[in-house]
Protein backbone atom coordinates (compact mmCIF):
# COMPACT_ATOMS: atom_id res chain seq x y z
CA UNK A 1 124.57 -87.40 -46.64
CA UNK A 2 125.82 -83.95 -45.12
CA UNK A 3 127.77 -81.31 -47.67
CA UNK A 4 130.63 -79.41 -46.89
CA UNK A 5 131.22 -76.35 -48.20
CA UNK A 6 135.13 -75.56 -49.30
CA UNK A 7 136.22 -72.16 -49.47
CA UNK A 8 137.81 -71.05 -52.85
CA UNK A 9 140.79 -70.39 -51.23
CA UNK A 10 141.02 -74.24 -50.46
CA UNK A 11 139.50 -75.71 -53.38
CA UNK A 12 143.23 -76.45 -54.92
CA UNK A 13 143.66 -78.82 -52.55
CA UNK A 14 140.95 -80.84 -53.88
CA UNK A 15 141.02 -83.64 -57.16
CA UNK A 16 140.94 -81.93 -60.11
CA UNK A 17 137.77 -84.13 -60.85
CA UNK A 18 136.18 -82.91 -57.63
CA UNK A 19 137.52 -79.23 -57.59
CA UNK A 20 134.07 -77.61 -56.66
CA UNK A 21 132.68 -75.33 -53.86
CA UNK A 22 130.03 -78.20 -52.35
CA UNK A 23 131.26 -81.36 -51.12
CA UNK A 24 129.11 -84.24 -49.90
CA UNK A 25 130.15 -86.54 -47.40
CA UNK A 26 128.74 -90.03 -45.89
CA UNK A 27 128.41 -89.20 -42.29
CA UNK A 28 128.92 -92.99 -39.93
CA UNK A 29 128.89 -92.18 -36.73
CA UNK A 30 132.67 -92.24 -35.82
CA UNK A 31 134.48 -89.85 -38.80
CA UNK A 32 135.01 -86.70 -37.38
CA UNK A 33 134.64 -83.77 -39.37
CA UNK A 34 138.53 -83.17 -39.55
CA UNK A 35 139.01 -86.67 -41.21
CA UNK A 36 136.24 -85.94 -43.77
CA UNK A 37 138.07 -82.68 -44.49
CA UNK A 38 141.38 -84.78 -45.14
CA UNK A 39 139.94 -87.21 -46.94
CA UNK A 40 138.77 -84.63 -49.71
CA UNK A 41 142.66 -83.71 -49.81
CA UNK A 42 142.40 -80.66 -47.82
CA UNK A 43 145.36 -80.43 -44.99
CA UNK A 44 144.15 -79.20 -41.74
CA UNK A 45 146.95 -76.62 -41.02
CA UNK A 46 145.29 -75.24 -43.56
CA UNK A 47 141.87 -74.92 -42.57
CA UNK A 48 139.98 -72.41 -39.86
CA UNK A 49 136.89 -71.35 -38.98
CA UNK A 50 134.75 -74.55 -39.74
CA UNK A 51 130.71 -73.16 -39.48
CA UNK A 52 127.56 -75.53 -38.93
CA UNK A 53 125.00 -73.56 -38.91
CA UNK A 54 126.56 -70.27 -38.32
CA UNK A 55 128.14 -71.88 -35.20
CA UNK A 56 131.88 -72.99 -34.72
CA UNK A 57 132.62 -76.43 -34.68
CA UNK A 58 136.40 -78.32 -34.11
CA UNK A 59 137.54 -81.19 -36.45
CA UNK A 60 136.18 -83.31 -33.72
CA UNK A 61 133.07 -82.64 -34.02
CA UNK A 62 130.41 -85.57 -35.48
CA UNK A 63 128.75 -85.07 -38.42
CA UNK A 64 124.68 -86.26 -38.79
CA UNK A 65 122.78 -86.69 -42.15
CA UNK A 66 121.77 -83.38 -43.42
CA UNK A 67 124.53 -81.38 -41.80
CA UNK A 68 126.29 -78.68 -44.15
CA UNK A 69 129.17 -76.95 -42.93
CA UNK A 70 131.07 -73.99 -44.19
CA UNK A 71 135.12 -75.10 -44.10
CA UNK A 72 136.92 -71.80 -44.39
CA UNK A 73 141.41 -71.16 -44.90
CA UNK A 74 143.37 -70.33 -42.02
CA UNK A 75 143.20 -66.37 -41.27
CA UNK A 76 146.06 -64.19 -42.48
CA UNK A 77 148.37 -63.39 -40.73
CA UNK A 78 148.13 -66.60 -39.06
CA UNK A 79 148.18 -66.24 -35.09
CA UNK A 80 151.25 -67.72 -33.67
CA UNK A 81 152.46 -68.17 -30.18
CA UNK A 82 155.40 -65.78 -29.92
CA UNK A 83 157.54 -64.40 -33.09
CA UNK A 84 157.49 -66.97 -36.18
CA UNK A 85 160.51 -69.77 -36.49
CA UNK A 86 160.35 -71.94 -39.25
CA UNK A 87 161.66 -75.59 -41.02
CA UNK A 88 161.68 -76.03 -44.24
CA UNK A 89 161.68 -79.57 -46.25
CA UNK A 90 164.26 -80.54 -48.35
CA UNK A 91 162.47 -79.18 -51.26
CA UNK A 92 162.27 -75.60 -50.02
CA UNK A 93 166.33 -74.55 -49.84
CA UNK A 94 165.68 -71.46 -52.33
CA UNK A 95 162.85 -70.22 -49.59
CA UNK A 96 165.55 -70.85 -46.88
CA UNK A 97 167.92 -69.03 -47.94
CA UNK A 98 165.87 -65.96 -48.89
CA UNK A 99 164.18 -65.98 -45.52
CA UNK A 100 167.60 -66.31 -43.64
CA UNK A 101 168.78 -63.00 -45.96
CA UNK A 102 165.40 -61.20 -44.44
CA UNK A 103 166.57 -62.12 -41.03
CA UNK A 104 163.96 -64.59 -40.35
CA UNK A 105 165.01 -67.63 -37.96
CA UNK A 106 165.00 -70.71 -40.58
CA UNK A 107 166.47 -74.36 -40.29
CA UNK A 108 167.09 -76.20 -43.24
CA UNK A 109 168.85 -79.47 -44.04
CA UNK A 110 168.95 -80.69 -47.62
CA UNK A 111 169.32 -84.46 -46.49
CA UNK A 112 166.36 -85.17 -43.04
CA UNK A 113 163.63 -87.46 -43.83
CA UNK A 114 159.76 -86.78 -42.73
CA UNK A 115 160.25 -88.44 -39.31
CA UNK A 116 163.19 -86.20 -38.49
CA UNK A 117 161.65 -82.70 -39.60
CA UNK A 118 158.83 -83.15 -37.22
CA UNK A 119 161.07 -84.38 -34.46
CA UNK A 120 163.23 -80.97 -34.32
CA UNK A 121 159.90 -78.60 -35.87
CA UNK A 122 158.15 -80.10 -32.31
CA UNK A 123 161.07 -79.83 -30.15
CA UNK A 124 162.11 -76.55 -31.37
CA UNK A 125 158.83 -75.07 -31.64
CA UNK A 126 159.09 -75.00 -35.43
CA UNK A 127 156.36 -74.06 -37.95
CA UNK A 128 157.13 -77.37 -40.49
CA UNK A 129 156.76 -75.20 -44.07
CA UNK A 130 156.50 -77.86 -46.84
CA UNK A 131 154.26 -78.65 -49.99
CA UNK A 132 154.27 -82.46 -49.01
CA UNK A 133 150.52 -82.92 -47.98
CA UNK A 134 150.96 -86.03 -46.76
CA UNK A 135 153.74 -84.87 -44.10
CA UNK A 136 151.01 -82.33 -42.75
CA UNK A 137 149.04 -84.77 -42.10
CA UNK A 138 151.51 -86.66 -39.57
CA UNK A 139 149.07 -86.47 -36.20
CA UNK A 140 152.79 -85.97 -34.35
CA UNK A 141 153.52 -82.62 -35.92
CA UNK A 142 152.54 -79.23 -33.99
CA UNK A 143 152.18 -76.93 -36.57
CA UNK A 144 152.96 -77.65 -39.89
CA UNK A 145 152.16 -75.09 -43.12
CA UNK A 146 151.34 -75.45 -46.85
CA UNK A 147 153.43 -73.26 -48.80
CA UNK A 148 151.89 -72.25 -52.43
CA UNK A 149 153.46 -71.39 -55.31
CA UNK A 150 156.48 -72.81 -57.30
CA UNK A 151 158.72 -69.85 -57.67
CA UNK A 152 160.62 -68.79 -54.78
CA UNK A 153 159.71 -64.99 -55.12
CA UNK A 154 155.71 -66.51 -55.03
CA UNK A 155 156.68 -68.71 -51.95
CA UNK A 156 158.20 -66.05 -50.51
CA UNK A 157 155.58 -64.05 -50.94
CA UNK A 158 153.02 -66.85 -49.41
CA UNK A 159 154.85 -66.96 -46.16
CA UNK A 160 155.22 -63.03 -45.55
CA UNK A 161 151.09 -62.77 -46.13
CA UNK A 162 150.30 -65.94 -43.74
CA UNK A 163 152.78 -65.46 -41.11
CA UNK A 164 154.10 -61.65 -41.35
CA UNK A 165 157.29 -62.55 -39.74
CA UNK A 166 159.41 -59.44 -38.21
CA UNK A 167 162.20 -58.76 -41.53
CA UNK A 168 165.50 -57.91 -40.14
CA UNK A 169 167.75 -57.97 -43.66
CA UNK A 170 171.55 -58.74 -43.54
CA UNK A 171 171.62 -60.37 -39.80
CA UNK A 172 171.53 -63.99 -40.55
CA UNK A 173 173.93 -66.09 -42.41
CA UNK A 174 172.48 -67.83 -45.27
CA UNK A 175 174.66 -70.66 -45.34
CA UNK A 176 173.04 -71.63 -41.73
CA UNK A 177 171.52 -69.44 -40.40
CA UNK A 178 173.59 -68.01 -37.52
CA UNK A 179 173.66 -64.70 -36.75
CA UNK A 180 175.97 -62.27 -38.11
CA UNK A 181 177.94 -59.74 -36.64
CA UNK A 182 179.86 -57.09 -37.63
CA UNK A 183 183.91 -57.22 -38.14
CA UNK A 184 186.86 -55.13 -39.00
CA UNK A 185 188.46 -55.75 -42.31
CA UNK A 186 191.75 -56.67 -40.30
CA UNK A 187 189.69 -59.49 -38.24
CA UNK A 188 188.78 -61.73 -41.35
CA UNK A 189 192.09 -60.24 -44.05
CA UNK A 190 193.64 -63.25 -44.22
CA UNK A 191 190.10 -65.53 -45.31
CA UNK A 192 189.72 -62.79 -48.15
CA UNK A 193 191.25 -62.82 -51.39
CA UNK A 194 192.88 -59.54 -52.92
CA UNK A 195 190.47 -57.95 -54.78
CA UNK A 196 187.93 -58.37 -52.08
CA UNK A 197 190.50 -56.85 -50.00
CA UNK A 198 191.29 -53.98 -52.26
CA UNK A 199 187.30 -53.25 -53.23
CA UNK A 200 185.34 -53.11 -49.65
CA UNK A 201 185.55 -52.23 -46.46
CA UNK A 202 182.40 -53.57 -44.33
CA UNK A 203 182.17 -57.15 -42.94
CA UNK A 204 179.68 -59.07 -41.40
CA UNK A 205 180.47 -62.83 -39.80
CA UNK A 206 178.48 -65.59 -39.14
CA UNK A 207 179.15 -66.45 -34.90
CA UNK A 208 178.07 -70.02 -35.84
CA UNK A 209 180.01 -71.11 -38.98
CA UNK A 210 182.47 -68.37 -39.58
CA UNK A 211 181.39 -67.38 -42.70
CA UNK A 212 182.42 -63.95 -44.10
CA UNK A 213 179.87 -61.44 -46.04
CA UNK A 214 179.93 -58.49 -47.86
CA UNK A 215 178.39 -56.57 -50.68
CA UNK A 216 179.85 -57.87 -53.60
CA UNK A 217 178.84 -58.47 -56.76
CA UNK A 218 175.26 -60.41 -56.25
CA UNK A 219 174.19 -57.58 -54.25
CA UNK A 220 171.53 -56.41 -56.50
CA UNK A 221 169.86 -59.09 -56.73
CA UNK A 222 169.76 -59.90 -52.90
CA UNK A 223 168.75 -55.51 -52.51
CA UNK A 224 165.97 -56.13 -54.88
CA UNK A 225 164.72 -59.33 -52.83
CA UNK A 226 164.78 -57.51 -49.78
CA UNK A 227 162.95 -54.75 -51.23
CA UNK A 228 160.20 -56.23 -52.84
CA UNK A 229 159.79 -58.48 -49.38
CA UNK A 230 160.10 -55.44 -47.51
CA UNK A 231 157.22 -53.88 -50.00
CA UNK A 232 154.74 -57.05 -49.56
CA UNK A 233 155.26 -57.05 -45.62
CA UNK A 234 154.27 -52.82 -44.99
């Protein structure tokens, strides 16, 4: 047998029946270290630093009888090549939309299957955000990410401590995710209605969809999400 030893940061990945620190494994001579990871439940965009003997070992690495190894989380904030661009699943629109009001570059669709989503996350250079375990595990995907929580302001929260993505508030449309630009209240009169007219004067359009913004009534409640993001990312 060799043990593996799962961080408490990565123990909820785990059966309930098996959530523990110490793991043993039946080493054969072909599993790689990676696949006995997975097969415990544990994703491994999810894992780092994996330790045998104080030494750093890849998921490819063999296990032998008597082998422990320490199977830490990924670090945070997660090194990424370049700034952070993201897809989310079709469970994750709330996210999306919160993450496009921060300025953060997000595609969404509320209707791609598994295949699809790691198509455009690989051809776009994408970081795949889901909670579907099983669609990290897809060998084709690049990068892919677990996000925790089931609230939106505790998702949110998740992705600003992993990634730390540059905020930008109130440049991105949240319908999808275009970038906005300023406009005169003349440009976009006739696509408002009169009491929008009659109660503000600064614009903001989407260059991709046309959509029209402004700080209306919901304003409040998008200020305080940009504040408390703003807050967990100093």
């Amino acid at each position: 047998m060799a043990r593996l030893r799962i961080s408490p940061d990565l123990t909820m990945f785990l059966p309930a029946s098996r959530r523990q620190e110490w793991q043993e494994v039946t080493p054969d001579g072909t599993a790689t270290l990676g696949h006995h990871v997975e097969s415990l439940g544990v994703p491994l965009t999810e894992v780092g630093p994996m330790l045998a003997g104080g030494r750093g070992v890849p998921p490819s690495h063999l296990l032998a009888p008597g082998d422990e190894v320490e199977v830490h989380p990924v670090p945070r904030p997660q090194p990424l090549p370049g700034e952070p661009r993201f897809l989310l699943d079709v469970h994750l629109g709330t996210l999306a939309r919160r993450l496009r009001l921060l300025g953060v570059d997000t595609a969404y669709h509320n209707d791609m299957d598994d295949p699809a989503l790691v198509v455009q996350a690989n051809e776009e250079r994408r970081v795949l955000l889901t909670q579907d375990r099983g669609l990290l595990r897809r060998r084709a995907l690049w990068l892919g990410a677990y996000i925790r929580g089931s609230a939106p302001s505790d998702q949110l929260r998740d992705l600003l401590e992993r990634f730390a993505p540059p905020l930008r508030p109130w440049t991105r449309c949240t319908a999808c995710n275009g970038v906005l630009r300023p406009v005169t209240k003349d440009e976009v009169e006739p696509l408002l209605e009169a009491g929008t007219r009659r109660s503000y004067d600064a614009y903001g359009r989407c260059g991709s969809c046309g959509q029209v913004y402004w700080h209306g009534a919901h304003s409040g409640h998008l200020e305080e999400i940009v504040r408390m993001a703003t807050a967990w990312s100093a």
